[in-house]
C-alpha atoms as a PDB file:
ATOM      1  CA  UNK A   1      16.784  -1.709  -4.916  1.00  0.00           C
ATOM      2  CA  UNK A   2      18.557  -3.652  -2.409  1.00  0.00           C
ATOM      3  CA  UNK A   3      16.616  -5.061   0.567  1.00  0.00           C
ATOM      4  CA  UNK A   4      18.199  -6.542   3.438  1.00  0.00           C
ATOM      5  CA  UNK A   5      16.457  -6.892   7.689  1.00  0.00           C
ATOM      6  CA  UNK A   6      20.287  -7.418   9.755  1.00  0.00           C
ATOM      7  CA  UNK A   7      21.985  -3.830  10.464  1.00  0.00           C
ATOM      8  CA  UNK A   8      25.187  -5.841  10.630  1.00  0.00           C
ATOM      9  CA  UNK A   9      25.113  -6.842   6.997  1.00  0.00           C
ATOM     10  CA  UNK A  10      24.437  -3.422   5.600  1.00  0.00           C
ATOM     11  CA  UNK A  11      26.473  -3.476   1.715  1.00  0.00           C
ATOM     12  CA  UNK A  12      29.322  -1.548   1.946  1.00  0.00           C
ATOM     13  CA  UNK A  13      28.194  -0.314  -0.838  1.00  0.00           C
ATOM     14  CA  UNK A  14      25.374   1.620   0.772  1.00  0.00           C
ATOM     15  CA  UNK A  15      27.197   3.370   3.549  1.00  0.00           C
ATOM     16  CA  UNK A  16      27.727   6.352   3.770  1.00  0.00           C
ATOM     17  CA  UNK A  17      24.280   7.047   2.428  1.00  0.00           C
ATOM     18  CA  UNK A  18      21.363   9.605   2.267  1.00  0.00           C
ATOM     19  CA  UNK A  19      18.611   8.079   4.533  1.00  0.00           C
ATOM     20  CA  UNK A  20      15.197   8.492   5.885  1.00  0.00           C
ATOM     21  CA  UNK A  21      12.595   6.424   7.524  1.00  0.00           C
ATOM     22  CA  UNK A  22       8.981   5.611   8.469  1.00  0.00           C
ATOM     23  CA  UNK A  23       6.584   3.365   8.273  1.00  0.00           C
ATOM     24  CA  UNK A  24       5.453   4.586   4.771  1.00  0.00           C
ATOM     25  CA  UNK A  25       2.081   2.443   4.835  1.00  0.00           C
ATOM     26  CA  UNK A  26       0.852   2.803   1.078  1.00  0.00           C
ATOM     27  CA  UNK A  27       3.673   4.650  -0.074  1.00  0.00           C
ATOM     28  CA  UNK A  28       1.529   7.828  -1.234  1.00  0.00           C
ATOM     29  CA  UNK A  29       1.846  11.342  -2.320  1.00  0.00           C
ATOM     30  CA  UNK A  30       3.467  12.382   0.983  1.00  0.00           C
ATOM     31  CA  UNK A  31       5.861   9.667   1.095  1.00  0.00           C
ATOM     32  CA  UNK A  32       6.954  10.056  -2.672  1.00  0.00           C
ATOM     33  CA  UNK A  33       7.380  13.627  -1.802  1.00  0.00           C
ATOM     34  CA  UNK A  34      10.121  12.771   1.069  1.00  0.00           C
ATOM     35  CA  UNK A  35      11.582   9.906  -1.128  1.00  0.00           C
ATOM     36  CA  UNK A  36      12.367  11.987  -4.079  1.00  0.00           C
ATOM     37  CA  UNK A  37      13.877  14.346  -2.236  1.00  0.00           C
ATOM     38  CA  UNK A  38      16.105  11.885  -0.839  1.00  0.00           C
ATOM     39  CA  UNK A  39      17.013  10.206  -4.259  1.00  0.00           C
ATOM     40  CA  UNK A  40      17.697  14.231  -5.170  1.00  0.00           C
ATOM     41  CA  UNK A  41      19.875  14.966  -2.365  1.00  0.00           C
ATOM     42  CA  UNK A  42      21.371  11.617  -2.584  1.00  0.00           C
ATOM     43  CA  UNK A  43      22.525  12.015  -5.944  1.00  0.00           C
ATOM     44  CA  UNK A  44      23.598  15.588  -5.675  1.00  0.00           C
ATOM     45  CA  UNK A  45      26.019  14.450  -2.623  1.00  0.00           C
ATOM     46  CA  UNK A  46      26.782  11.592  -4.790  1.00  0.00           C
ATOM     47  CA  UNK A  47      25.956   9.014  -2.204  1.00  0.00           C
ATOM     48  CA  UNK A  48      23.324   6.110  -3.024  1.00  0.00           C
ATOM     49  CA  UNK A  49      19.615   6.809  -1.003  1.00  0.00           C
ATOM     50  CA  UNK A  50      18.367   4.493   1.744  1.00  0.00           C
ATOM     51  CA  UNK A  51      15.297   4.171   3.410  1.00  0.00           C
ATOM     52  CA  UNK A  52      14.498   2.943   7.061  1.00  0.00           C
ATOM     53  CA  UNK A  53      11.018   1.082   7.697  1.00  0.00           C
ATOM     54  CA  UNK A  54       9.661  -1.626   9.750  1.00  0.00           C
ATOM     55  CA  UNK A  55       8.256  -4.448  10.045  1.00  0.00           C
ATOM     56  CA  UNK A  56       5.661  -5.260  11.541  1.00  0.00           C
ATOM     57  CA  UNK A  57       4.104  -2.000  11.360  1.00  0.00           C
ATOM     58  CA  UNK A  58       4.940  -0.287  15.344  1.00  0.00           C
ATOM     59  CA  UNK A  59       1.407  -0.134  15.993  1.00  0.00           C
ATOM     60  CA  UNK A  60       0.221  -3.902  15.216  1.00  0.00           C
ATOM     61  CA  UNK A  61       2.496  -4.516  18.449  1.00  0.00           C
ATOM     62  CA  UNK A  62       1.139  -1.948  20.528  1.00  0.00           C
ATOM     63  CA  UNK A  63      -2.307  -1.753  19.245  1.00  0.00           C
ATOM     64  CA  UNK A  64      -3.216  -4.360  16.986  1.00  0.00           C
ATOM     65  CA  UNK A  65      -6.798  -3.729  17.410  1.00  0.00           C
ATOM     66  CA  UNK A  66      -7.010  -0.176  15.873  1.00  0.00           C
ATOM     67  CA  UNK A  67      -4.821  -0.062  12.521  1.00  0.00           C
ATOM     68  CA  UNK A  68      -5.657  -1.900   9.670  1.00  0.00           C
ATOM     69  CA  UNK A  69      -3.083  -2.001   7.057  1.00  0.00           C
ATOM     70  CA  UNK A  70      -3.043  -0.340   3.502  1.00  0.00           C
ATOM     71  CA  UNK A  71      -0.031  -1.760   1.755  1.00  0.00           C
ATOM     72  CA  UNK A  72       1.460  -4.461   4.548  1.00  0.00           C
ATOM     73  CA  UNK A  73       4.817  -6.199   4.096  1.00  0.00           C
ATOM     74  CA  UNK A  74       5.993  -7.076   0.498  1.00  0.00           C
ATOM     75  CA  UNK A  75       2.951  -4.731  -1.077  1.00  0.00           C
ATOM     76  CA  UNK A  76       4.592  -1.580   0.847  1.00  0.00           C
ATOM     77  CA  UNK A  77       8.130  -3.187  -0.344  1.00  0.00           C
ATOM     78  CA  UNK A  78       7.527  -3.365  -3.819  1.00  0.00           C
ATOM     79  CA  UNK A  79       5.585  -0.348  -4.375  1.00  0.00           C
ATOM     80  CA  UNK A  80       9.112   1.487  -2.513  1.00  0.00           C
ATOM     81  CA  UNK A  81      10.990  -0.274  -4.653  1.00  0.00           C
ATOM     82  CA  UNK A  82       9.205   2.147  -7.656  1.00  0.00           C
ATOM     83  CA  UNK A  83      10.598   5.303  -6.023  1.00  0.00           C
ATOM     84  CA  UNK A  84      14.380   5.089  -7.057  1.00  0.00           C
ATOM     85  CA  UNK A  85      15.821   4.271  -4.099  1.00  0.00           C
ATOM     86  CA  UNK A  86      19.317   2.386  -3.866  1.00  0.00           C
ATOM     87  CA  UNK A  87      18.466   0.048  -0.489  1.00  0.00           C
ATOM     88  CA  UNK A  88      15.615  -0.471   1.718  1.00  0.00           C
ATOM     89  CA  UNK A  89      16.687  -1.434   5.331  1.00  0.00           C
ATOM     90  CA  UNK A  90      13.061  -3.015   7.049  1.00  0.00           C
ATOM     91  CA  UNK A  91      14.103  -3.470  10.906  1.00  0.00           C
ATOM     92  CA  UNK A  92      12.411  -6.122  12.698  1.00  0.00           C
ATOM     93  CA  UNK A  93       9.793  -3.923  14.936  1.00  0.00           C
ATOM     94  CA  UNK A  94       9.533  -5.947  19.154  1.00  0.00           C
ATOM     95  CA  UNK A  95       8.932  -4.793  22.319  1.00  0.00           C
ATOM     96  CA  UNK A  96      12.553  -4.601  22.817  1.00  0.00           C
ATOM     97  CA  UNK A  97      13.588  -2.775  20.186  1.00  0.00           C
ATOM     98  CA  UNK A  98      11.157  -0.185  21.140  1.00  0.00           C
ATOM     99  CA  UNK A  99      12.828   0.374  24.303  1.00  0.00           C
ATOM    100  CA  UNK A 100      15.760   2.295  22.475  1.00  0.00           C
ATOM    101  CA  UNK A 101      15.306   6.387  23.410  1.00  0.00           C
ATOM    102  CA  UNK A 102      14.980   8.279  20.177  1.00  0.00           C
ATOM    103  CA  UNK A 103      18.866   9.167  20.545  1.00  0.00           C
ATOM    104  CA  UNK A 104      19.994   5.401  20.390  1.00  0.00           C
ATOM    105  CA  UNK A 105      17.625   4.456  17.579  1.00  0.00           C
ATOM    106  CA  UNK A 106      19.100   7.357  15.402  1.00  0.00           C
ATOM    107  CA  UNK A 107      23.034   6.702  16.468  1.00  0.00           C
ATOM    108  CA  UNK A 108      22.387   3.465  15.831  1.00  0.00           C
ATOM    109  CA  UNK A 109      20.644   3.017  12.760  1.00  0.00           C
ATOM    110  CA  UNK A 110      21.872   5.936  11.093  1.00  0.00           C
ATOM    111  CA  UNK A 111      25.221   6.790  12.487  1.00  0.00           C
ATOM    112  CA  UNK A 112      26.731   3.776  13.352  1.00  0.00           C
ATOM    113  CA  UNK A 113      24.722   1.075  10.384  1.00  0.00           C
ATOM    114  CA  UNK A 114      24.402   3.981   7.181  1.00  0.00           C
ATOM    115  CA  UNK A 115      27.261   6.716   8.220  1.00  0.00           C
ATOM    116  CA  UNK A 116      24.476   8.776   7.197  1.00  0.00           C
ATOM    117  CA  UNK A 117      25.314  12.580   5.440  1.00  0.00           C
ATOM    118  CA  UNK A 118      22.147  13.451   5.583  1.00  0.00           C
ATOM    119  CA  UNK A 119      18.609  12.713   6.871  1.00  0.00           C
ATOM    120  CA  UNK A 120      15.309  13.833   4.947  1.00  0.00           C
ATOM    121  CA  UNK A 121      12.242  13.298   6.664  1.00  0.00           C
ATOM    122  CA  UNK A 122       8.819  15.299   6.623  1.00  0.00           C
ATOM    123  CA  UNK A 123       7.960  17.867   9.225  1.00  0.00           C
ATOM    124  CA  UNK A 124       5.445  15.020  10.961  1.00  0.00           C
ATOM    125  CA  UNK A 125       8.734  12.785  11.846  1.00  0.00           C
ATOM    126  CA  UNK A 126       7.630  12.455  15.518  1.00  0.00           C
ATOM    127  CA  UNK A 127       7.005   9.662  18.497  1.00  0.00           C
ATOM    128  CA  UNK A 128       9.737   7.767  17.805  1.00  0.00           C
ATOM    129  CA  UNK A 129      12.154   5.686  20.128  1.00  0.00           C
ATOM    130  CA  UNK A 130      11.197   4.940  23.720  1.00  0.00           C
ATOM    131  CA  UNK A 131       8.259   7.046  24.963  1.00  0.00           C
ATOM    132  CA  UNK A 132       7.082   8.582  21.625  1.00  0.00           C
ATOM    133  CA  UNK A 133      10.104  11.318  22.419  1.00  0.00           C
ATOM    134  CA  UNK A 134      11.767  12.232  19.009  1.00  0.00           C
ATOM    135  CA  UNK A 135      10.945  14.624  16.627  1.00  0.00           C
ATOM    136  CA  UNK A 136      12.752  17.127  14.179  1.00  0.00           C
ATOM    137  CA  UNK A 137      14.486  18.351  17.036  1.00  0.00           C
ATOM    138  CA  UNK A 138      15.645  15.719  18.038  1.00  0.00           C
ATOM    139  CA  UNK A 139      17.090  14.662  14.805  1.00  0.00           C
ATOM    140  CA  UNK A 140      18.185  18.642  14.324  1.00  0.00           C
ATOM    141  CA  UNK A 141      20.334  18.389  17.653  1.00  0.00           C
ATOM    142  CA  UNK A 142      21.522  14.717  16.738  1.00  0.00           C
ATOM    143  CA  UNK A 143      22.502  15.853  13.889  1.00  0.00           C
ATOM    144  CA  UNK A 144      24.748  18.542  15.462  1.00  0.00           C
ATOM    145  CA  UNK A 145      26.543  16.531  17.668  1.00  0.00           C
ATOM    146  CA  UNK A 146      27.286  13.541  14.972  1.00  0.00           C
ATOM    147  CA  UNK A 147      27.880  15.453  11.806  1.00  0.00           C
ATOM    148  CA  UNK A 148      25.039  15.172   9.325  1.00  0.00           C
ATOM    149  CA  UNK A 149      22.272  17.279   7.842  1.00  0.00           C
ATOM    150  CA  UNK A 150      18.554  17.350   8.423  1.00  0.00           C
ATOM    151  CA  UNK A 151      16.397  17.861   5.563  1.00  0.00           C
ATOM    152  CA  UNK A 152      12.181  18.230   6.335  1.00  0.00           C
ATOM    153  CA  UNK A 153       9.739  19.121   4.085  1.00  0.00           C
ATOM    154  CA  UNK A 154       6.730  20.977   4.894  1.00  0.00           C
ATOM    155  CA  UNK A 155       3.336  19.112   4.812  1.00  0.00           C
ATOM    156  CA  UNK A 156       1.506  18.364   1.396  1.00  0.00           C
ATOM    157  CA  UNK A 157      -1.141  17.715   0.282  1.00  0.00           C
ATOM    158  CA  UNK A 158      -4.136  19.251  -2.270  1.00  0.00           C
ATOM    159  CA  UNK A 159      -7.052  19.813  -0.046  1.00  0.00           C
ATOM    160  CA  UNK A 160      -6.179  17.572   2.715  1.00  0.00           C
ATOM    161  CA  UNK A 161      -3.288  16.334   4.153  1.00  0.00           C
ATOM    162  CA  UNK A 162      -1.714  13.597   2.567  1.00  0.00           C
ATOM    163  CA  UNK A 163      -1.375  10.786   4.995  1.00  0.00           C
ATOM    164  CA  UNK A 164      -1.785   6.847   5.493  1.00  0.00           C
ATOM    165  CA  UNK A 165      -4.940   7.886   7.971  1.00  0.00           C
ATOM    166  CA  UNK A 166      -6.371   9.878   5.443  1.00  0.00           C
ATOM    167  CA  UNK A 167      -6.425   6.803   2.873  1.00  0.00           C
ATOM    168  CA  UNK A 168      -7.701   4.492   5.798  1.00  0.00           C
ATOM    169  CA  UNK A 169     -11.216   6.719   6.134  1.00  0.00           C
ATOM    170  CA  UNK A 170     -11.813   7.237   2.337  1.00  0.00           C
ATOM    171  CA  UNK A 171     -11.290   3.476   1.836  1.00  0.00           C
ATOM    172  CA  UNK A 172     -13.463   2.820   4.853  1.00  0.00           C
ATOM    173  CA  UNK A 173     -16.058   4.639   3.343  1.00  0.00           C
ATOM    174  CA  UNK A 174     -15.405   3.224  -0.292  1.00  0.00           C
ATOM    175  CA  UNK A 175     -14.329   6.545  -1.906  1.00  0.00           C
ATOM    176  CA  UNK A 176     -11.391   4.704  -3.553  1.00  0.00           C
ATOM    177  CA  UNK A 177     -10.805   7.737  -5.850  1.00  0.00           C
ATOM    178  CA  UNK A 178     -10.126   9.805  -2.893  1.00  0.00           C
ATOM    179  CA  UNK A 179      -8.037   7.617  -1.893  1.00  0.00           C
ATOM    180  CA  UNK A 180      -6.293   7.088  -5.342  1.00  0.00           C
ATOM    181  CA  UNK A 181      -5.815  10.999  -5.039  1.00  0.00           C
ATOM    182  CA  UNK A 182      -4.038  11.058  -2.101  1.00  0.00           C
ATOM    183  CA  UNK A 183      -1.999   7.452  -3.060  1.00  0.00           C
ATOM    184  CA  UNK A 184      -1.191   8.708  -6.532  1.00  0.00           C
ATOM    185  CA  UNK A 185      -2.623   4.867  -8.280  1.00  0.00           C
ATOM    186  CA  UNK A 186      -5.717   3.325  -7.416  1.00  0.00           C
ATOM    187  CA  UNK A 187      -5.570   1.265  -4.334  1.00  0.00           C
ATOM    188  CA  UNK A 188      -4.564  -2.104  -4.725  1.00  0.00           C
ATOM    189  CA  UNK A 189      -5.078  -5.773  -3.000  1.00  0.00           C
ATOM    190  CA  UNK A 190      -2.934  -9.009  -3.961  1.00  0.00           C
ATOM    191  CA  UNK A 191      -3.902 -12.589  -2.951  1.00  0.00           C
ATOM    192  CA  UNK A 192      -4.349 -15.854  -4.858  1.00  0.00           C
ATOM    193  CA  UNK A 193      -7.552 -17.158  -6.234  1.00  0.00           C
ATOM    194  CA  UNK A 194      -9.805 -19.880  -4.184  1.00  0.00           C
ATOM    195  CA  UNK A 195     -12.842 -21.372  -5.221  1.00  0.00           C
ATOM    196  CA  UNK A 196     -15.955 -19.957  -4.016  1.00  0.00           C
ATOM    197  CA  UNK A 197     -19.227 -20.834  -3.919  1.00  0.00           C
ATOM    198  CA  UNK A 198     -19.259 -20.687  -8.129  1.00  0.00           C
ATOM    199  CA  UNK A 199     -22.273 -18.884  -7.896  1.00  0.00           C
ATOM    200  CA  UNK A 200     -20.831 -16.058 -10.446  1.00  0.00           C
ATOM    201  CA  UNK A 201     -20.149 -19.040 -12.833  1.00  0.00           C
ATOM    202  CA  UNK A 202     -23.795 -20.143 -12.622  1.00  0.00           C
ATOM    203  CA  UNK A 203     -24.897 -16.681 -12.695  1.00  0.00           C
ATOM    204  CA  UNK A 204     -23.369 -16.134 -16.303  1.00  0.00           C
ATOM    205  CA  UNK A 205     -20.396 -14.293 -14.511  1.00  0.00           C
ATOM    206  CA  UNK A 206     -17.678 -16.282 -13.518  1.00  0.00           C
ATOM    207  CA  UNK A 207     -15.774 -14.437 -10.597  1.00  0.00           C
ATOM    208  CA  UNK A 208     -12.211 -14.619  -8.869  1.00  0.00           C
ATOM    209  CA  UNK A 209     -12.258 -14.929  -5.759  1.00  0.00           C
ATOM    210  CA  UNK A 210      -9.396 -13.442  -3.459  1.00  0.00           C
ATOM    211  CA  UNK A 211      -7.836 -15.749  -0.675  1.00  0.00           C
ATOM    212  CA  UNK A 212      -8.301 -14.373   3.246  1.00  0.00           C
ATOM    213  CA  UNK A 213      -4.996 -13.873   3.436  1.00  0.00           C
ATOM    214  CA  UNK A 214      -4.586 -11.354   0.268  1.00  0.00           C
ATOM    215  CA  UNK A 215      -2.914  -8.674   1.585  1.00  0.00           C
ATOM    216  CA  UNK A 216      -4.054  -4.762   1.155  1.00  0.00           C
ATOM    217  CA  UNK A 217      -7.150  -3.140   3.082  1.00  0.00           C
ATOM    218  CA  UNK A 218     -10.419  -4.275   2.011  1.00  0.00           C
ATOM    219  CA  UNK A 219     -12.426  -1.029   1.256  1.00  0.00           C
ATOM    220  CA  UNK A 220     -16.115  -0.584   2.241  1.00  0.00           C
ATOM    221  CA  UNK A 221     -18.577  -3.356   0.797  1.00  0.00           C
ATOM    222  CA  UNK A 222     -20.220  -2.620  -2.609  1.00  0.00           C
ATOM    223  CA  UNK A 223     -19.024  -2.902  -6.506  1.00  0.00           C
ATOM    224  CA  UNK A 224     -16.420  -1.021  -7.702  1.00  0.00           C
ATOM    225  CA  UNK A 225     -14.736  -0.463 -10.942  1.00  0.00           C
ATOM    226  CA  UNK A 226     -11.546  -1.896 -11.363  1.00  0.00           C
ATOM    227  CA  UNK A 227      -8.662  -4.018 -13.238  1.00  0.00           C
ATOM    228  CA  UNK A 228      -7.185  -7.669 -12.765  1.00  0.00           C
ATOM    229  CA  UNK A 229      -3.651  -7.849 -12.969  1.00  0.00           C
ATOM    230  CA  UNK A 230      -2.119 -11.735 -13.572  1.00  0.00           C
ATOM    231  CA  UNK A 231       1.176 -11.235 -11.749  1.00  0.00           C
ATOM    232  CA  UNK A 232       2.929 -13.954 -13.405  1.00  0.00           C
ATOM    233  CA  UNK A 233       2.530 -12.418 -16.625  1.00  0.00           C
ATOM    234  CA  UNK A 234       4.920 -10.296 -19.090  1.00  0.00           C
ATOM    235  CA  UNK A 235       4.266  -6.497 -18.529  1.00  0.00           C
ATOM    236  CA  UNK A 236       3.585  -6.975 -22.830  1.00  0.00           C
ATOM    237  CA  UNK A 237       1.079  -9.642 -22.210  1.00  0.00           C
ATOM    238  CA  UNK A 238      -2.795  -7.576 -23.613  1.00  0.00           C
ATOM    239  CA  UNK A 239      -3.666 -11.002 -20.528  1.00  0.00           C
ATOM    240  CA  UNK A 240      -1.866  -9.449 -18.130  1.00  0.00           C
ATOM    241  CA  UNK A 241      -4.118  -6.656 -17.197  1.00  0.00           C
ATOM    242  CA  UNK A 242      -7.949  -6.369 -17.646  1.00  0.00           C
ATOM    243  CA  UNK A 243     -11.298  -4.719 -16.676  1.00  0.00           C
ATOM    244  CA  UNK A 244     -13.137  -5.702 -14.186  1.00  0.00           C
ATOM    245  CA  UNK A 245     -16.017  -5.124 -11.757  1.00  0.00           C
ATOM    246  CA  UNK A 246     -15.341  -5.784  -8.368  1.00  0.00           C
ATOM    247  CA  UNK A 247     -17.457  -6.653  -5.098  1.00  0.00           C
ATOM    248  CA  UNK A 248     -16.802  -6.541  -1.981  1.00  0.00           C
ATOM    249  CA  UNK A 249     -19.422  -7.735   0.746  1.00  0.00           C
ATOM    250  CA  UNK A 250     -21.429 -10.694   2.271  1.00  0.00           C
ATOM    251  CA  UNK A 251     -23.103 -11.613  -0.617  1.00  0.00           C
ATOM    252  CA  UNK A 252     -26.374 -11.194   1.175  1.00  0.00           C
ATOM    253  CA  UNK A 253     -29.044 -11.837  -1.725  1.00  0.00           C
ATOM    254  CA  UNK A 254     -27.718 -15.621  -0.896  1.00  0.00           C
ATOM    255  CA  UNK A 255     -27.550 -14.788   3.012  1.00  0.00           C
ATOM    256  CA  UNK A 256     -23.740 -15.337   3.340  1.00  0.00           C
ATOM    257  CA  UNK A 257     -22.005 -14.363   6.487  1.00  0.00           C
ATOM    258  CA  UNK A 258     -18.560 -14.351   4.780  1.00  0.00           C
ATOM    259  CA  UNK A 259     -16.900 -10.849   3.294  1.00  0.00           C
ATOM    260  CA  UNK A 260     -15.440 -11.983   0.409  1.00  0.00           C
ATOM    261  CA  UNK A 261     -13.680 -10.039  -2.468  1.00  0.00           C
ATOM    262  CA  UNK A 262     -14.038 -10.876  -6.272  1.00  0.00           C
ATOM    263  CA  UNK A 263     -13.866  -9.616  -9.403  1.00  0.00           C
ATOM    264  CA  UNK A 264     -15.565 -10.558 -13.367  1.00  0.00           C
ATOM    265  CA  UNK A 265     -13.151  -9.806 -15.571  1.00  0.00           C
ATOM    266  CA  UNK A 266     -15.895  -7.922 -17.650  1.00  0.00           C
ATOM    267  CA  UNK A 267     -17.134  -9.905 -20.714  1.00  0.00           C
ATOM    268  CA  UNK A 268     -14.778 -12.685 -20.136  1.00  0.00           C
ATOM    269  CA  UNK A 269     -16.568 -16.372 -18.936  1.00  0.00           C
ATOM    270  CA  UNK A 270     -13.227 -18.594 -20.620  1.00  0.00           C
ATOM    271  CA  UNK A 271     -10.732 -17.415 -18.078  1.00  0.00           C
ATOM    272  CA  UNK A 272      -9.651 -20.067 -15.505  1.00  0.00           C
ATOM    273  CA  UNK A 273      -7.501 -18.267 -12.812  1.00  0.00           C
ATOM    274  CA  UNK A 274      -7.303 -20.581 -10.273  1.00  0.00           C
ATOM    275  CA  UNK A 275      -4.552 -20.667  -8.275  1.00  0.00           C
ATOM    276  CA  UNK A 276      -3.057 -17.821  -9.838  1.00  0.00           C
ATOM    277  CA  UNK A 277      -1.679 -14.453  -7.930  1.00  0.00           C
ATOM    278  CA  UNK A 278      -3.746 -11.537  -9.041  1.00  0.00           C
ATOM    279  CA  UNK A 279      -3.869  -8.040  -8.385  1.00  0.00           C
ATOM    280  CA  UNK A 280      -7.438  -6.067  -7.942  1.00  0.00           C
ATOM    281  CA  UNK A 281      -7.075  -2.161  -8.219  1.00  0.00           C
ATOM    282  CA  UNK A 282      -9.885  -0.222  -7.036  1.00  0.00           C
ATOM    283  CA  UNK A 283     -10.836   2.819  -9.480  1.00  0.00           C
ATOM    284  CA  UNK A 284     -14.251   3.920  -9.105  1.00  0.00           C
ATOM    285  CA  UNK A 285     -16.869   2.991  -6.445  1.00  0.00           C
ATOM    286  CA  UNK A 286     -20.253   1.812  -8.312  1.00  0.00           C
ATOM    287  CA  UNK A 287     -23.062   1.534  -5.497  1.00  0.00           C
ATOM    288  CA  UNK A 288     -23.289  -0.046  -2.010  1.00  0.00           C
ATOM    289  CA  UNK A 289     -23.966  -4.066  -1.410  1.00  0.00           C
ATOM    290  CA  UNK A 290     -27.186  -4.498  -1.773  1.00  0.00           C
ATOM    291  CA  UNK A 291     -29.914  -6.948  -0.907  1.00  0.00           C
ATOM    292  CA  UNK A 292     -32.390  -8.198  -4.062  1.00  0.00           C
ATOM    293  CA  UNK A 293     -35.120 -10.377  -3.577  1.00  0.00           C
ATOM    294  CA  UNK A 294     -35.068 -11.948  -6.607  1.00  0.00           C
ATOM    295  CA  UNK A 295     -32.229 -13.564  -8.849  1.00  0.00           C
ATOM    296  CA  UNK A 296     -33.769 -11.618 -12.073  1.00  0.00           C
ATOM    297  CA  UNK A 297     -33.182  -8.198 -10.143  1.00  0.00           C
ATOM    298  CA  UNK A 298     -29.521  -9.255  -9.478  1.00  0.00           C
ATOM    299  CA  UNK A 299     -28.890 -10.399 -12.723  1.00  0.00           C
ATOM    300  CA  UNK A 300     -30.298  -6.725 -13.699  1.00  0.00           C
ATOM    301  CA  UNK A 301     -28.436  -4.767 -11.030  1.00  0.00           C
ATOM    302  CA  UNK A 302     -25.369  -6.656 -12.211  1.00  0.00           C
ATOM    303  CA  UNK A 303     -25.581  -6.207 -15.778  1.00  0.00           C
ATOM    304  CA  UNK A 304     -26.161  -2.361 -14.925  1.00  0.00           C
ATOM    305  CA  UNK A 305     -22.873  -2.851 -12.432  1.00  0.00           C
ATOM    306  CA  UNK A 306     -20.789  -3.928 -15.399  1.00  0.00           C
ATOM    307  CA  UNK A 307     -21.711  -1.178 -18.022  1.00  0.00           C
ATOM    308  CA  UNK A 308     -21.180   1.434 -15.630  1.00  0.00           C
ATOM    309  CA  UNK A 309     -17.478  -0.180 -14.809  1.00  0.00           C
ATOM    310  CA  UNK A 310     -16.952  -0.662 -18.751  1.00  0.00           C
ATOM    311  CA  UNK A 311     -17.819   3.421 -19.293  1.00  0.00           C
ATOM    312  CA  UNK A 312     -15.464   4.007 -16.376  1.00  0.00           C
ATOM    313  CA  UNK A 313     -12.662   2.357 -17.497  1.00  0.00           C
ATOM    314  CA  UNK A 314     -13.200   3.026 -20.974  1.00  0.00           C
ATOM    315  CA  UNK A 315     -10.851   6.247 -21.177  1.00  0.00           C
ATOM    316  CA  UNK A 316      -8.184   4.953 -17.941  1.00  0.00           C
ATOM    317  CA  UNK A 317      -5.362   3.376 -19.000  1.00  0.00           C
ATOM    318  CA  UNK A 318      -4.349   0.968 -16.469  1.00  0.00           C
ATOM    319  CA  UNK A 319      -1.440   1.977 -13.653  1.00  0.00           C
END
């Protein structure tokens, strides 16, 4: 897949093209659904597939208070780059590029940048350009006037909707296999590993912990069953990835004020992983954070915590 931010030096390669675009936060079900279509009608016109997204995400500039982010920059980048897509055009999102109308985003993008055959979007493609005014209309009667197809696909989903809002509220209330359902792979975080306060190492379970700035939303506090993925490693590496428990939370048997997320590699106390990218997928939610008043009940909660994620993980073969 070829990524590239400036219109101006779109491949020639990749024009004309089969495009759509979106925002495509976690890449899941839905999204797949409109991006294989596109790779299919792509190759059937014989014309290489392109998607349109942004970045940042539209509403971090309008309303950065109310959307946190399930798969932000390169995580929502790599996991497109898995769908068979030719190029990946991310536009630089600002106030003044929100000022286009609908009508001068598509000409320009899509007209004028891709020569675009054909758009395929689904049938939510709405509120875009200036004033929230385009939909599939919109793109129906563009398409009219500048000679290419639109393509929309009804709504899916298997019980609910499949949508990045739906992921949001299951991983806000830690059902990460609801989630996983509607994402098609467990959810996932990246980040590199700090030191924490070692008290996992002293505790007989030496954790990683993730940096603040990992990217990926941080699900509800509690334990969760998981894997550890070293990034840096061969995809043939048995190191690369490995079970693992997970918590998320405060830590407040120790009073901490600091949400923190880290993960025991389960029955593994030689791993040093400092400094190292990793990659924590969320499979199974365990129980909630809890408070112990004693270190001998933690010790026994956790050792209950980790046989529960072992017969979890036992029969999942990692994504």
């Amino acid at each position: 897949m070829h990524r590239w931010t400036d219109p101006a030096q779109t491949p020639e390669g990749l024009r004309p093209s089969v495009a759509t675009f979106g925002n495509f936060d976690g890449v899941h079900l839905g999204h797949r659904a409109v991006l294989a279509r596109l790779v299919e009608e792509a190759s059937a016109r014989g014309l290489p597939s392109v998607a349109v997204t942004f970045d940042p995400h539209p509403a971090t500039i309008f309303h950065p208070e109310t959307l946190e982010l399930i798969a932000p920059g390169r995580l929502r980048d790599d996991l497109l780059a898995t769908t068979g897509i030719d190029g990946l055009l991310v536009l630089e999102f600002t106030q003044d590029f929100a000022q286009q109308t609908a009508q001068e985003f598509i000409v320009r993008t899509f007209v004028e940048t891709l020569g675009v055959s054909a758009i395929v979007v689904g049938e939510d493609a709405r509120g875009f350009g200036r004033g929230y005014t385009g939909d599939v209309s919109t793109l129906a009667a563009l398409g009219e006037e500048h000679g290419f197809d639109v393509i929309v696909l009804d709504d899916l989903g298997n019980g609910e909707r499949w949508s990045s809002s739906a992921v949001r509220r299951h991983l806000a209330a830690g059902d990460v296999a609801a989630a996983a359902a509607i994402l098609g792979r467990p959810h996932r975080m990246t980040g590199t590993v700090v030191h924490g306060a070692h008290r996992g190492r002293e505790l007989g379970y030496p954790t990683a912990n993730l940096a603040a700035d990992s990217l990926g939303l941080v699900p509800a506090d509690g334990v969760y069953a998981g894997w550890l993925t070293r990034v840096a490693k061969p995809a043939e590496d048995p190191e690369r990835t490995l079970p693992a428990a997970i918590s998320v939370g405060t830590n407040p048997t120790f009073d901490g004020t600091v949400r923190t997320v880290e993960a025991y590699v389960l029955d593994r106390t030689d791993l040093d992983l400092y400094d190292e990218e990793v990659t924590l997928e969320f499979v199974e939610h365990i129980r909630p954070t809890l408070r112990f008043d004693s270190i001998d009940e933690l010790l026994s909660a956790m050792a209950g915590d980790i046989e529960k994620c072992r017969q979890v993980l036992a029969s999942i073969v990692p994504s």
